[in-house]
C-alpha atoms as a PDB file:
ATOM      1  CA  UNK A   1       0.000   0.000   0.000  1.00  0.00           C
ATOM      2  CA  UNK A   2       2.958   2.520   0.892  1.00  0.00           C
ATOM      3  CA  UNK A   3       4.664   1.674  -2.533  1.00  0.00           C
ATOM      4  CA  UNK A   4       1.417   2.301  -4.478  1.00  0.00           C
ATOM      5  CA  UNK A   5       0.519   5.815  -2.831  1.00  0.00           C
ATOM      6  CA  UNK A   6       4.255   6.798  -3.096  1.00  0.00           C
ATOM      7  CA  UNK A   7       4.592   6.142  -6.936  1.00  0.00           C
ATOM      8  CA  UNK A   8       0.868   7.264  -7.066  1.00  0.00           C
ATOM      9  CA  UNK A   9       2.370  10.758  -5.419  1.00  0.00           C
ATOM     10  CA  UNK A  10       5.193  10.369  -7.953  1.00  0.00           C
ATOM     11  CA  UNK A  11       3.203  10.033 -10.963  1.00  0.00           C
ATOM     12  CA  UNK A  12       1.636  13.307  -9.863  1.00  0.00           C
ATOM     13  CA  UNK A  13       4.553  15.222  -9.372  1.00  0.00           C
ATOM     14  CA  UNK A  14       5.917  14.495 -12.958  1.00  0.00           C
ATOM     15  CA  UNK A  15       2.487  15.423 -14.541  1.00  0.00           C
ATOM     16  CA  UNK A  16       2.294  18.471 -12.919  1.00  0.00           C
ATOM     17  CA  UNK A  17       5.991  19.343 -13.701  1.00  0.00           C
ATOM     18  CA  UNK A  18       5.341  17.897 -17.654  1.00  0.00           C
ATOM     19  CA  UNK A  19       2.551  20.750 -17.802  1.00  0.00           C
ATOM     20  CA  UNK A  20       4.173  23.988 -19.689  1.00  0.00           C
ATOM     21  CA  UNK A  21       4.451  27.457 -17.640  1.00  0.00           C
ATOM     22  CA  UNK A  22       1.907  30.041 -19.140  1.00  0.00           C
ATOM     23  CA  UNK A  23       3.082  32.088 -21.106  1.00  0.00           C
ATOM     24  CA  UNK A  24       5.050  35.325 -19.846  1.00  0.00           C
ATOM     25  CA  UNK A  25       3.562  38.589 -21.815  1.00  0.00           C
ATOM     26  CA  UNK A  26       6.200  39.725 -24.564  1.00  0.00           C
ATOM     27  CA  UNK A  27       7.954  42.651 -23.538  1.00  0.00           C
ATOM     28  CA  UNK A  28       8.100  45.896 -25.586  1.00  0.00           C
ATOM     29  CA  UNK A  29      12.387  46.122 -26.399  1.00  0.00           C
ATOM     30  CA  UNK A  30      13.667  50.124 -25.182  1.00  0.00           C
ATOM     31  CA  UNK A  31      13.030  52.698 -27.560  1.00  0.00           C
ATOM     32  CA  UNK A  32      16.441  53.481 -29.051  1.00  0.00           C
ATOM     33  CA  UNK A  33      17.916  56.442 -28.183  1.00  0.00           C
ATOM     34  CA  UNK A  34      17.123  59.983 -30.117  1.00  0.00           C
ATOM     35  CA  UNK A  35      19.144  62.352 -31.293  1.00  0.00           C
ATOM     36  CA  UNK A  36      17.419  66.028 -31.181  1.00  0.00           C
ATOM     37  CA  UNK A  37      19.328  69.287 -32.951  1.00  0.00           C
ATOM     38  CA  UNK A  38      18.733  72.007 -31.017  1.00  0.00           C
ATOM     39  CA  UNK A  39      21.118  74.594 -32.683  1.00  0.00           C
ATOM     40  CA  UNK A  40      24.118  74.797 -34.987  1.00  0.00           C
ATOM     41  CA  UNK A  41      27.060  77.023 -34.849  1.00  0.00           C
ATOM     42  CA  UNK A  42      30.071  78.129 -36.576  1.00  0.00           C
ATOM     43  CA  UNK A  43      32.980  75.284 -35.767  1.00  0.00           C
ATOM     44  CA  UNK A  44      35.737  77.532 -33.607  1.00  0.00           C
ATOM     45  CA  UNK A  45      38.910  77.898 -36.089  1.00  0.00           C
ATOM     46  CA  UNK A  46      40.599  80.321 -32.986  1.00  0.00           C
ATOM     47  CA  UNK A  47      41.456  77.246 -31.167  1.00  0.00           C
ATOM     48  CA  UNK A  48      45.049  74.815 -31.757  1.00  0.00           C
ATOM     49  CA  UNK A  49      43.668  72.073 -30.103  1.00  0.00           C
ATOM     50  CA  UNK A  50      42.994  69.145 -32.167  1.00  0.00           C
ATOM     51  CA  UNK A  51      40.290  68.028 -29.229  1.00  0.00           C
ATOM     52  CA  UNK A  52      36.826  69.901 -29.156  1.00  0.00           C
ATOM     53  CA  UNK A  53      35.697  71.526 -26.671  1.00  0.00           C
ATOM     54  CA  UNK A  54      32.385  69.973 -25.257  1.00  0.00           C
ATOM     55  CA  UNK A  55      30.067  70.521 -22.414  1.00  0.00           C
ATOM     56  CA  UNK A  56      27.618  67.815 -20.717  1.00  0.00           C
ATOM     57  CA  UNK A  57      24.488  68.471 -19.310  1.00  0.00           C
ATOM     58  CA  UNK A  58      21.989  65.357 -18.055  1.00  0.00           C
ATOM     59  CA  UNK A  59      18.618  65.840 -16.561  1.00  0.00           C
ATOM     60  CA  UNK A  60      16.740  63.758 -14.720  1.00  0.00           C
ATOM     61  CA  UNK A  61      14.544  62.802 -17.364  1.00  0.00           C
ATOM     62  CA  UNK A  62      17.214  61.186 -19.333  1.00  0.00           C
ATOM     63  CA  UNK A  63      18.040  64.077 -21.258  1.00  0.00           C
ATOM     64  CA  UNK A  64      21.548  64.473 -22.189  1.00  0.00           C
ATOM     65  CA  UNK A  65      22.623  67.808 -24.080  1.00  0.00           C
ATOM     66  CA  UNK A  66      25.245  67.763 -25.168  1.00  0.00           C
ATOM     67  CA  UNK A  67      27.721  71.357 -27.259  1.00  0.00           C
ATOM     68  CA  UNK A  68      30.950  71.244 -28.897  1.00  0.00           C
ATOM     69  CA  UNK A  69      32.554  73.826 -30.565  1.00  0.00           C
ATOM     70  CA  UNK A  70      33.297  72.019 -33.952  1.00  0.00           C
ATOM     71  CA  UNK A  71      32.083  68.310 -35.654  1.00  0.00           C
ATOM     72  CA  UNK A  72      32.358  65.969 -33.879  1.00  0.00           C
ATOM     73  CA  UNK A  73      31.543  61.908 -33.589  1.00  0.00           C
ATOM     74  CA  UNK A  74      29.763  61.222 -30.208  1.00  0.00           C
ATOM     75  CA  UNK A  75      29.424  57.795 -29.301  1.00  0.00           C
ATOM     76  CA  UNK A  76      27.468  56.058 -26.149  1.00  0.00           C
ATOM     77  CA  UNK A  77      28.724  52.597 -24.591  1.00  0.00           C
ATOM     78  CA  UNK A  78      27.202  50.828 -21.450  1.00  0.00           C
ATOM     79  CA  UNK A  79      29.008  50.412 -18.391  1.00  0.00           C
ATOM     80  CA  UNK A  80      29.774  47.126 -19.858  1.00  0.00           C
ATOM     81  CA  UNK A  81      31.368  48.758 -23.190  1.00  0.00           C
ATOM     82  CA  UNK A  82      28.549  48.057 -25.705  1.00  0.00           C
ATOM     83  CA  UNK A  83      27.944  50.725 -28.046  1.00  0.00           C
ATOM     84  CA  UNK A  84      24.416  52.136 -26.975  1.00  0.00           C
ATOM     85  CA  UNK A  85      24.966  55.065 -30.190  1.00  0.00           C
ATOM     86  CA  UNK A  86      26.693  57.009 -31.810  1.00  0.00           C
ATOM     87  CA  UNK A  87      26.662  60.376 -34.406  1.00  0.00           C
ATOM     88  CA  UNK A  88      28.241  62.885 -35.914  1.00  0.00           C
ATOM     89  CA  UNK A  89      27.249  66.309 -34.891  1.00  0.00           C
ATOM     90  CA  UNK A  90      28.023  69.225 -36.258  1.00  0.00           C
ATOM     91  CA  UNK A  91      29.245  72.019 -34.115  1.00  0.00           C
ATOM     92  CA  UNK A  92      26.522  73.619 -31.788  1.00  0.00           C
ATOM     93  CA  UNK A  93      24.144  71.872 -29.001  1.00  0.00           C
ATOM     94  CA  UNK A  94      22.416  68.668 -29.760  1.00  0.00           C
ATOM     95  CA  UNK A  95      20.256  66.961 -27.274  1.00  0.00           C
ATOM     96  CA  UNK A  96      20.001  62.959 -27.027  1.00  0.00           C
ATOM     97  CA  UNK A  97      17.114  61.296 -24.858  1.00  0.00           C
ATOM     98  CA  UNK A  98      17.355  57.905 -23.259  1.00  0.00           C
ATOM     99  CA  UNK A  99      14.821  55.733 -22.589  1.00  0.00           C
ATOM    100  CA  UNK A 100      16.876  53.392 -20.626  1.00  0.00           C
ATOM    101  CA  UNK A 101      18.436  54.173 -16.906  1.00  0.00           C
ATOM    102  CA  UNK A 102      22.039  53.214 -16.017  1.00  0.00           C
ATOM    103  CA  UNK A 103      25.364  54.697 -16.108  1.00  0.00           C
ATOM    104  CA  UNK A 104      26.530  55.442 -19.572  1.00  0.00           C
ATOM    105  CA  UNK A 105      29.617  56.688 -21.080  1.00  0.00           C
ATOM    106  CA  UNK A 106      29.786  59.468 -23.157  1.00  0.00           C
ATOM    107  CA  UNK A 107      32.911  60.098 -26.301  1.00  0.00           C
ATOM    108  CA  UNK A 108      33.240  62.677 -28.360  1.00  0.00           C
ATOM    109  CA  UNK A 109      36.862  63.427 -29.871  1.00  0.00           C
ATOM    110  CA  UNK A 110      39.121  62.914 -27.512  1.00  0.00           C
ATOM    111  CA  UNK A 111      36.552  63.502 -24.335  1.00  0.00           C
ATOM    112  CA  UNK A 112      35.419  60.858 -22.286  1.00  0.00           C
ATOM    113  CA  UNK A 113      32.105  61.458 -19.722  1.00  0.00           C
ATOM    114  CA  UNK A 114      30.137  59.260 -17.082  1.00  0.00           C
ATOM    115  CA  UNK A 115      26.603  59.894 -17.558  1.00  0.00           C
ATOM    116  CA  UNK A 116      24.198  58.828 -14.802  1.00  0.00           C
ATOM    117  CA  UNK A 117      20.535  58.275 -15.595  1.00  0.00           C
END
């Protein structure tokens, strides 16, 4: 009798783990990040650096403006070095908004910023 309810118990156990999980609801990917020109300008010639001059601003939106003073290719990585996106901009102030939170890390020319969202 104790050998029939155990492999009774048994046979239970592996129908209930043969049944398949629902479903999990498909999850929409992150938007992918968008570039936003808010102004141009006239590249600076005055300067002998060969690195541009750029400023950083982040908001706690996830806005990230970003000016340099002549073109120049930004690029985004992850924390973990994956390239999140990049551009060329063209001298003035350009704004980028991220959908996704983390710390980021910002290149342009020879710059290199840590960007917390």
């Amino acid at each position: 009798m104790k050998h029939t309810v155990i492999s009774l118990i048994r046979a239970a156990i592996l129908a209930a783990c043969m049944v398949l999980p629902t479903a999990l609801p498909a999850q929409t990917p992150a938007q992918p990040p968008v570039w936003e020109v808010i102004c141009t300008a006239e590249p600076a010639t005055h300067r002998n650096s060969d690195t541009p001059e750029i400023n950083v601003e982040v908001t706690a939106t996830g806005t990230v403006t970003i000016t340099v003073d002549r073109p120049t290719t930004v690029k985004v990585f992850s924390i973990l070095g994956q390239l999140i996106t990049q551009k060329q901009i063209a001298a003035g102030k350009v704004r980028l908004h991220m959908d996704t939170r983390g710390i980021f890390i910002l290149k342009a020319g020879g710059a290199t910023r840590r960007i917390n969202l």
